[in-house]
C-alpha atoms as a PDB file:
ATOM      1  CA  UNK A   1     -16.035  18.699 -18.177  1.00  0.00           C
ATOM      2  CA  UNK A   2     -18.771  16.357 -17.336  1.00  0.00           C
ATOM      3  CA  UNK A   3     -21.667  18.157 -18.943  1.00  0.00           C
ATOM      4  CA  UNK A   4     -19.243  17.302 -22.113  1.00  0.00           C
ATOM      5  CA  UNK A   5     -18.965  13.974 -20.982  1.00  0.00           C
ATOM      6  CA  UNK A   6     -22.995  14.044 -20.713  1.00  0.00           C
ATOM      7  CA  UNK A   7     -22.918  15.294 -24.255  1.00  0.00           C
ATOM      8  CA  UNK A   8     -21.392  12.727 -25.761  1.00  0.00           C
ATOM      9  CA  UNK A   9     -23.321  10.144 -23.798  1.00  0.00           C
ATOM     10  CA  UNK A  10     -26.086  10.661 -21.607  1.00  0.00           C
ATOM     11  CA  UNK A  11     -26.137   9.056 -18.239  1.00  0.00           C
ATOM     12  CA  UNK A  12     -21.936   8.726 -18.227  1.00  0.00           C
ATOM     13  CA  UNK A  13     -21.433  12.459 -15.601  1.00  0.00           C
ATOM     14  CA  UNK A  14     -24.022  10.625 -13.222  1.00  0.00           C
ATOM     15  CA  UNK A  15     -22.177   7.405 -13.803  1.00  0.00           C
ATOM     16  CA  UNK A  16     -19.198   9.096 -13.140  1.00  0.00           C
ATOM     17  CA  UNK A  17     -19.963  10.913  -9.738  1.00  0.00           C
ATOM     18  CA  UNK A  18     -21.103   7.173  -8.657  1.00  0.00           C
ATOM     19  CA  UNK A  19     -17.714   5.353  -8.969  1.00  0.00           C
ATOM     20  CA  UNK A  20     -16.012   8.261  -7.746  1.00  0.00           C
ATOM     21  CA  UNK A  21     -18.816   8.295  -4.493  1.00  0.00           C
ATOM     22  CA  UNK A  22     -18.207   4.379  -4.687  1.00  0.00           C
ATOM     23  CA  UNK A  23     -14.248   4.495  -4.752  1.00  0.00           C
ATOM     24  CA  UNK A  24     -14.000   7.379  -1.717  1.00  0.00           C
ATOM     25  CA  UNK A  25     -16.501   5.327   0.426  1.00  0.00           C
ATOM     26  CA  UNK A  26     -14.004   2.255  -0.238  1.00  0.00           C
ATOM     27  CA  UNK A  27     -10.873   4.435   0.510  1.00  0.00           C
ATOM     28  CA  UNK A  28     -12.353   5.849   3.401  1.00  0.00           C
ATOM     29  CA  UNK A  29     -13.829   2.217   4.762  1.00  0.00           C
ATOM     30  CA  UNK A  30      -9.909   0.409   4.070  1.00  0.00           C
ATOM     31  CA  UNK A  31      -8.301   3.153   6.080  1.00  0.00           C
ATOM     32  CA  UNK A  32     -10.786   2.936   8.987  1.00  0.00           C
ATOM     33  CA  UNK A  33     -10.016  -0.698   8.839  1.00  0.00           C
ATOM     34  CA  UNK A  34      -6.312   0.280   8.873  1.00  0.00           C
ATOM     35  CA  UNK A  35      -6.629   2.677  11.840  1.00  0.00           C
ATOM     36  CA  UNK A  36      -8.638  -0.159  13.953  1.00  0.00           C
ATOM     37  CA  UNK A  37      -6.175  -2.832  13.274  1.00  0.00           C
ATOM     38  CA  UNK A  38      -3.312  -0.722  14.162  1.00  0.00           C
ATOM     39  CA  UNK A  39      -4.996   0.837  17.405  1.00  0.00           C
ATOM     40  CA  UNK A  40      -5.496  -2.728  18.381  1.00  0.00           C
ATOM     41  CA  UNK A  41      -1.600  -3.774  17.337  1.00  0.00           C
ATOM     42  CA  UNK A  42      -0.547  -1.228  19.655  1.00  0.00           C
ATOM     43  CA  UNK A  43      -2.611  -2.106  22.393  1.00  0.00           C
ATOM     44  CA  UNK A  44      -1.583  -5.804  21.737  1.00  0.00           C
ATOM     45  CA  UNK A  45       2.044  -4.545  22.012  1.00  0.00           C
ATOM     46  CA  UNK A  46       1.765  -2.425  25.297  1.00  0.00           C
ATOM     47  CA  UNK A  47       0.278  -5.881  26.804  1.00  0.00           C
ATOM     48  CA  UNK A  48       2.835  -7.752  25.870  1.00  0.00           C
ATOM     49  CA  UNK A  49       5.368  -5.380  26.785  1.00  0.00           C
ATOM     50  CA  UNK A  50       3.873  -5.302  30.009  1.00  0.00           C
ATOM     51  CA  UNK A  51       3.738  -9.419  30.521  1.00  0.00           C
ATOM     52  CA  UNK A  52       7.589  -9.018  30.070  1.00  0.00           C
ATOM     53  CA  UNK A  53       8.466  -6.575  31.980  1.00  0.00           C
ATOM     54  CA  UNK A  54       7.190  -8.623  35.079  1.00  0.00           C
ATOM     55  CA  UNK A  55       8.164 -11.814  34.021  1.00  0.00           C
ATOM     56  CA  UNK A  56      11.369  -9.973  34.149  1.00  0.00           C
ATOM     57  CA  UNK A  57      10.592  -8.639  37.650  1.00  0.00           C
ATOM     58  CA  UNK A  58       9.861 -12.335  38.869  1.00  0.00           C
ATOM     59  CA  UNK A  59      13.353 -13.889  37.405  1.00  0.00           C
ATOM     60  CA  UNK A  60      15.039 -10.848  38.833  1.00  0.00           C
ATOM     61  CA  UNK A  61      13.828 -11.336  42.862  1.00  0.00           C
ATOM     62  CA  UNK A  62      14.218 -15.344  41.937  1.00  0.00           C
ATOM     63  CA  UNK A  63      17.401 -14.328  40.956  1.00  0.00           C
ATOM     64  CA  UNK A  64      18.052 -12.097  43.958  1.00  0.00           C
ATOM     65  CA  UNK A  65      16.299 -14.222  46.686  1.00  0.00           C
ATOM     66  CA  UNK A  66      18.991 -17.327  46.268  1.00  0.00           C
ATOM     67  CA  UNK A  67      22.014 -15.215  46.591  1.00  0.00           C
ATOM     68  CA  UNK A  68      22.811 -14.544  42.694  1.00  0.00           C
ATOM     69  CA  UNK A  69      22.184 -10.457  42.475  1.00  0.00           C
ATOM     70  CA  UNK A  70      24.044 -10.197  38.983  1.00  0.00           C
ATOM     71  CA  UNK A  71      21.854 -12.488  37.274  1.00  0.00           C
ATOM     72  CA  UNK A  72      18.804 -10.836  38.594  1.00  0.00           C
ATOM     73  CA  UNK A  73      20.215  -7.327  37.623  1.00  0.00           C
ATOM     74  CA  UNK A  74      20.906  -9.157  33.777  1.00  0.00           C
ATOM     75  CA  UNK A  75      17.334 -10.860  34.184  1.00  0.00           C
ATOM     76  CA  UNK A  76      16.038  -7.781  34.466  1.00  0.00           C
ATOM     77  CA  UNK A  77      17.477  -5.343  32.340  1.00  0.00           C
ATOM     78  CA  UNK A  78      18.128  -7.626  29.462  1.00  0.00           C
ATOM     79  CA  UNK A  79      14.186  -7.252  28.300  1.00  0.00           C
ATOM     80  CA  UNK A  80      13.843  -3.613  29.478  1.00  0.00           C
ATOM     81  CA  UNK A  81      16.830  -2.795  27.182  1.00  0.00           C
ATOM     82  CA  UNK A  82      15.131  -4.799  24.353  1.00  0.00           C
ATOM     83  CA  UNK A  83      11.278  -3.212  24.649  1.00  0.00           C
ATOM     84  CA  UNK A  84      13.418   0.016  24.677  1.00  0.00           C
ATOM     85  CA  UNK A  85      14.982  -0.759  21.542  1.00  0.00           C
ATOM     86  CA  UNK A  86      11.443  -1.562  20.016  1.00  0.00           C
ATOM     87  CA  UNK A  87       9.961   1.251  21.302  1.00  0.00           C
ATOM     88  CA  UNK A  88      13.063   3.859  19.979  1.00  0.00           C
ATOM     89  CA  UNK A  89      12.883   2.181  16.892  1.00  0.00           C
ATOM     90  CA  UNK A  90       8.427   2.344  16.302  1.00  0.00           C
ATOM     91  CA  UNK A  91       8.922   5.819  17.632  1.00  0.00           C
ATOM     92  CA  UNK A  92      11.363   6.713  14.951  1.00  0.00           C
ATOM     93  CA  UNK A  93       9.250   4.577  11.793  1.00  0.00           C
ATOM     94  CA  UNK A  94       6.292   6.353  12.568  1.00  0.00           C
ATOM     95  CA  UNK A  95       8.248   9.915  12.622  1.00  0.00           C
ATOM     96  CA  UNK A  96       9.192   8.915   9.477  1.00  0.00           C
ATOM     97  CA  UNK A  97       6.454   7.514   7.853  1.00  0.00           C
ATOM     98  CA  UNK A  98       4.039  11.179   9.246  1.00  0.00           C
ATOM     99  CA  UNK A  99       7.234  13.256   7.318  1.00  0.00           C
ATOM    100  CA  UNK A 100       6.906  11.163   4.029  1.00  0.00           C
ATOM    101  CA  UNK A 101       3.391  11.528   3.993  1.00  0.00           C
ATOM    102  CA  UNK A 102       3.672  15.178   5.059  1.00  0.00           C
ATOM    103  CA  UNK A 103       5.907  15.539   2.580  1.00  0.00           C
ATOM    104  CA  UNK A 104       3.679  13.672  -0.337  1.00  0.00           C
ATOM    105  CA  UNK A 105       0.953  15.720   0.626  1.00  0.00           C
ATOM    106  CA  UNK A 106       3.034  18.806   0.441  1.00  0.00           C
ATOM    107  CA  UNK A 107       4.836  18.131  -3.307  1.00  0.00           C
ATOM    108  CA  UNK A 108       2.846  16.019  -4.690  1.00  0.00           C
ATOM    109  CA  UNK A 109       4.420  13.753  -7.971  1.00  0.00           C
ATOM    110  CA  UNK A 110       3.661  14.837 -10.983  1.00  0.00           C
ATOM    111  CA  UNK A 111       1.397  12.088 -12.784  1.00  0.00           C
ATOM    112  CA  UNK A 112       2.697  12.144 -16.480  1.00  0.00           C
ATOM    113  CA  UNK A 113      -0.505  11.460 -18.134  1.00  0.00           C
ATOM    114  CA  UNK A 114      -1.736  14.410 -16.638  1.00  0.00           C
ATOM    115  CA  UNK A 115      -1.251  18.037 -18.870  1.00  0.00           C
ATOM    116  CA  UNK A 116       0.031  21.184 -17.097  1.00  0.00           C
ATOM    117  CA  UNK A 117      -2.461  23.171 -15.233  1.00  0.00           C
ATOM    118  CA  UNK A 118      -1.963  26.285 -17.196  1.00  0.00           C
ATOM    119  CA  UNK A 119      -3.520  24.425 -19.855  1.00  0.00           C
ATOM    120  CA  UNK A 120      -7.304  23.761 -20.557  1.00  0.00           C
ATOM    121  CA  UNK A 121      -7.612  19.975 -21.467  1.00  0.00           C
ATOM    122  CA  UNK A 122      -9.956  18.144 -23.663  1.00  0.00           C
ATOM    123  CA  UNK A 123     -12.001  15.589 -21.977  1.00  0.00           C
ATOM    124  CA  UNK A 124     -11.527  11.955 -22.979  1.00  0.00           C
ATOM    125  CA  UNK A 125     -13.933   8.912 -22.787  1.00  0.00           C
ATOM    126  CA  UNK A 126     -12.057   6.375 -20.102  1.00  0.00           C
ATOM    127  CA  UNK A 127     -10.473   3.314 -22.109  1.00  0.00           C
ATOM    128  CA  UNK A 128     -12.247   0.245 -22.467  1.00  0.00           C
END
């Protein structure tokens, strides 16, 4: 297909291969970025969790220290509770999200523009 694309004007294959090279390093460079920024979200989100968790730990012996047990069992488990919630619920969007994509990669759509396999196609010149 491209040597016909060379035919009808010379230069347009190598042309080609370049903004396809051009497009994959992009692709490949925005889901790098992607991976970094949600490695770091993640580690971000551990911290924090972590902060809580003994901020919790300090109301609760606060709590416990001047007599009031029940409010340091609620200081404490109120957060705990919560970050399990968020972490349940990231758990189950990310199980999702891998089974879409899984899925996508599996059956992928079928692009309209696009004729059936089983048929050779004529090249055409992109649009201007």
């Amino acid at each position: 297909m491209l040597a016909q694309y060379e035919k009808i004007l010379p230069g347009l294959a190598d042309r080609i291969m370049a903004e396809a090279e051009r497009q994959t390093a992009h692709r490949q460079a925005a889901e790098m970025t992607v991976i970094r920024n949600d490695a770091r979200q993640s580690m971000v989100g551990m911290a924090a969790g972590v902060v809580t968790v003994l901020a919790a730990l300090a109301v609760a012996a606060v709590f416990v220290l001047q007599g009031q047990p029940w409010f340091g069992i609620v200081a404490l488990l109120a957060p705990i509770t919560t970050l399990a919630g968020v972490f349940v619920h990231g758990n189950n969007s990310r199980r999702k999200e891998r089974t879409s994509r899984l899925e996508e990669t599996l059956n992928p759509a079928v692009d309209a523009d696009e004729p059936p396999r089983d048929q050779p196609s004529e090249p055409r010149l992109p649009r201007e």
